[in-house]
N, C-alpha and C. Protein backbone atom coordinates (compact mmCIF):
# COMPACT_ATOMS: atom_id res chain seq x y z
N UNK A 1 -37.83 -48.72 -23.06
CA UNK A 1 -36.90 -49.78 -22.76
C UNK A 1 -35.93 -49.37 -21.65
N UNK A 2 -35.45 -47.82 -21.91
CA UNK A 2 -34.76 -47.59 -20.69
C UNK A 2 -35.52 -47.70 -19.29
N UNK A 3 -36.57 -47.35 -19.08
CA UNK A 3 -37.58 -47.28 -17.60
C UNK A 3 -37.61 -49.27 -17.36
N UNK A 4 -37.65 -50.12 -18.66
CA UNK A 4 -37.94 -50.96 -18.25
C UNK A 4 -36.45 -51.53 -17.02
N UNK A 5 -35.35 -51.29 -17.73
CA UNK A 5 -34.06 -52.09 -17.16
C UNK A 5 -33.70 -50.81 -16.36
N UNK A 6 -34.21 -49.74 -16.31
CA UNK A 6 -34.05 -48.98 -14.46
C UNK A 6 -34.77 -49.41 -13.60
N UNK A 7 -35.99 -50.14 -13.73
CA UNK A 7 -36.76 -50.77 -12.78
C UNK A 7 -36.01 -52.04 -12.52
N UNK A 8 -35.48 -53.03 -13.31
CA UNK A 8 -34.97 -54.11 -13.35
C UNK A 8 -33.60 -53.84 -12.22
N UNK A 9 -33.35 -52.70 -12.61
CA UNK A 9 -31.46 -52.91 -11.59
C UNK A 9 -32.01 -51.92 -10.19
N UNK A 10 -33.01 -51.32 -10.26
CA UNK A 10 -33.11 -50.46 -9.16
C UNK A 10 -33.27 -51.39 -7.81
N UNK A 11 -32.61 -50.76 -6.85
CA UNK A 11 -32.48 -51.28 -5.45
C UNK A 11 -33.94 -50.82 -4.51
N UNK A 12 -34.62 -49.50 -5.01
CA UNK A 12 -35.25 -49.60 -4.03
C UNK A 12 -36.24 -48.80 -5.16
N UNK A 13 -37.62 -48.96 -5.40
CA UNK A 13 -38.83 -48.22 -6.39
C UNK A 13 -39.46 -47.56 -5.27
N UNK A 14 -40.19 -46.24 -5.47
CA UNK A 14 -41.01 -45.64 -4.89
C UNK A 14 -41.93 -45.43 -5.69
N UNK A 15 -43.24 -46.29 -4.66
CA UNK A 15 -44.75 -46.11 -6.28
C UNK A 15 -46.04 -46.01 -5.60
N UNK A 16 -47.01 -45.79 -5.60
CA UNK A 16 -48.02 -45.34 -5.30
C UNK A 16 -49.17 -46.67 -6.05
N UNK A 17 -50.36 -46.81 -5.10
CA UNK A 17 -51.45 -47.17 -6.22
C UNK A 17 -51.85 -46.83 -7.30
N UNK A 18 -51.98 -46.00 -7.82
CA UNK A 18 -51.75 -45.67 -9.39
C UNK A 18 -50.94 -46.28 -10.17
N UNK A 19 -49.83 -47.02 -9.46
CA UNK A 19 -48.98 -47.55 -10.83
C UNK A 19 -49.40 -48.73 -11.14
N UNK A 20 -49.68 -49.30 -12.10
CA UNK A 20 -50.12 -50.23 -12.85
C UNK A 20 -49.42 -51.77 -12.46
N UNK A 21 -49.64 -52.61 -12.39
CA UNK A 21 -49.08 -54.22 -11.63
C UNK A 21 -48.52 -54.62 -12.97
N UNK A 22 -48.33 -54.16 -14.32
CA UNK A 22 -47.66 -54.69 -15.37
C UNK A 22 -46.64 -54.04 -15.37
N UNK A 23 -46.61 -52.43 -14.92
CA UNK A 23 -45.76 -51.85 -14.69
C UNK A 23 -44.68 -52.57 -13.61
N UNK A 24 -45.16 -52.95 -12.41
CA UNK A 24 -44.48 -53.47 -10.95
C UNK A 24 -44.20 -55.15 -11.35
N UNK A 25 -44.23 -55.49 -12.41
CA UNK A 25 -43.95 -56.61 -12.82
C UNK A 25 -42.39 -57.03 -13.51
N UNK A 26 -41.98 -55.37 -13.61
CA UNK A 26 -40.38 -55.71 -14.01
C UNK A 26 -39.65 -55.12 -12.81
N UNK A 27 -40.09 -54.75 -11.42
CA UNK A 27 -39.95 -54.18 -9.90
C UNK A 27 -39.24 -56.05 -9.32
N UNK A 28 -37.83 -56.12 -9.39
CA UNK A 28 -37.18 -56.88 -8.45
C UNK A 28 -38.10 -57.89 -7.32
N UNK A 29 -38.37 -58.92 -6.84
CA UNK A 29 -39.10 -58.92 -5.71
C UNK A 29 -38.39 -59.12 -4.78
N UNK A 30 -38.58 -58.69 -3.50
CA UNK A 30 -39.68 -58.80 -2.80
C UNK A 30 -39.72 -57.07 -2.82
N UNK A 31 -41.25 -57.20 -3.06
CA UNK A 31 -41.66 -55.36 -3.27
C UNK A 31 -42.68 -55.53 -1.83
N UNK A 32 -42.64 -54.23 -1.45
CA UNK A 32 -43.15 -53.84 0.07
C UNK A 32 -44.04 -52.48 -0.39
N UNK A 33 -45.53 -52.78 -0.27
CA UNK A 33 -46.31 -51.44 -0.49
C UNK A 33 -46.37 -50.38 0.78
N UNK A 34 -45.44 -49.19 0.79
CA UNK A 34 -45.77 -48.84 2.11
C UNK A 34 -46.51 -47.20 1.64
N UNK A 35 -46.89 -47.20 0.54
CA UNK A 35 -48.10 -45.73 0.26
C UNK A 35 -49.51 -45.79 1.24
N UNK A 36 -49.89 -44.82 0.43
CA UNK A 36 -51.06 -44.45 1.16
C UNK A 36 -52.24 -45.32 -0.17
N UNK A 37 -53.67 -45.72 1.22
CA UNK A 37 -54.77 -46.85 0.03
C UNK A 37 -55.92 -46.38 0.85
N UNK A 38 -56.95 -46.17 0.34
CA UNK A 38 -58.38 -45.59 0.55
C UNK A 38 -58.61 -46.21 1.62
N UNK A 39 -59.43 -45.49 2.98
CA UNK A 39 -59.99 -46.21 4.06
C UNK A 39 -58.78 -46.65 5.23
N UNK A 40 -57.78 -46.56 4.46
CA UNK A 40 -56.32 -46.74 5.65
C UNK A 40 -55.97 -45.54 6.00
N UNK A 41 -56.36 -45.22 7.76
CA UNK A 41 -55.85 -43.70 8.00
C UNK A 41 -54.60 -44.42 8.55
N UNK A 42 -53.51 -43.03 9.15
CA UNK A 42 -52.75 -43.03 10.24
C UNK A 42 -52.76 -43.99 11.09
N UNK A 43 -54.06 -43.95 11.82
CA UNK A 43 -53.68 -44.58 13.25
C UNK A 43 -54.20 -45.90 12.80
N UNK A 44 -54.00 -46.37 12.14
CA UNK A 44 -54.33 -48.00 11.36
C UNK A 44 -52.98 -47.98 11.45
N UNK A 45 -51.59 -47.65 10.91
CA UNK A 45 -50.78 -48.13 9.70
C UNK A 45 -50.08 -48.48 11.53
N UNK A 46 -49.16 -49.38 11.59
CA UNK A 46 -48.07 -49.33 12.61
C UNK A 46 -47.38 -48.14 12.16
N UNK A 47 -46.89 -47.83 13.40
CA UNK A 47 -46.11 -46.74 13.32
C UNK A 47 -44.43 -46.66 12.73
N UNK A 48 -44.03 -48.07 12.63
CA UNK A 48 -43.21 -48.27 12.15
C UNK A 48 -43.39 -47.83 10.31
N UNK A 49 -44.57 -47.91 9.97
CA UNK A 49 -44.39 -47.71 8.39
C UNK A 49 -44.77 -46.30 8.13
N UNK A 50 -44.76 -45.50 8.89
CA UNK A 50 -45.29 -44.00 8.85
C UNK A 50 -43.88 -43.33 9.04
């Protein structure tokens, strides 16, 4: 219950694909994925999100 309402008040989450979308479901919106995802190198991502 505590993880749930630190996700709820947190200003900014850092999460990876591994975390579960029921999990990112108590994550504030608007949520912005900027990790790393299979088949996306470097010189794909703009350089702004690197």
């Amino acid at each position: 219950l505590k993880g749930v309402k630190a996700l709820q008040n947190a200003d900014v989450v850092l999460y990876d694909a591994l975390v579960s979308n029921e999990l990112l479901e108590y994550v504030p919106k608007p949520k912005k994925f900027v990790g790393k995802r299979k088949g996306v190198t470097r010189t794909n991502k703009p350089k702004s999100m690197i």
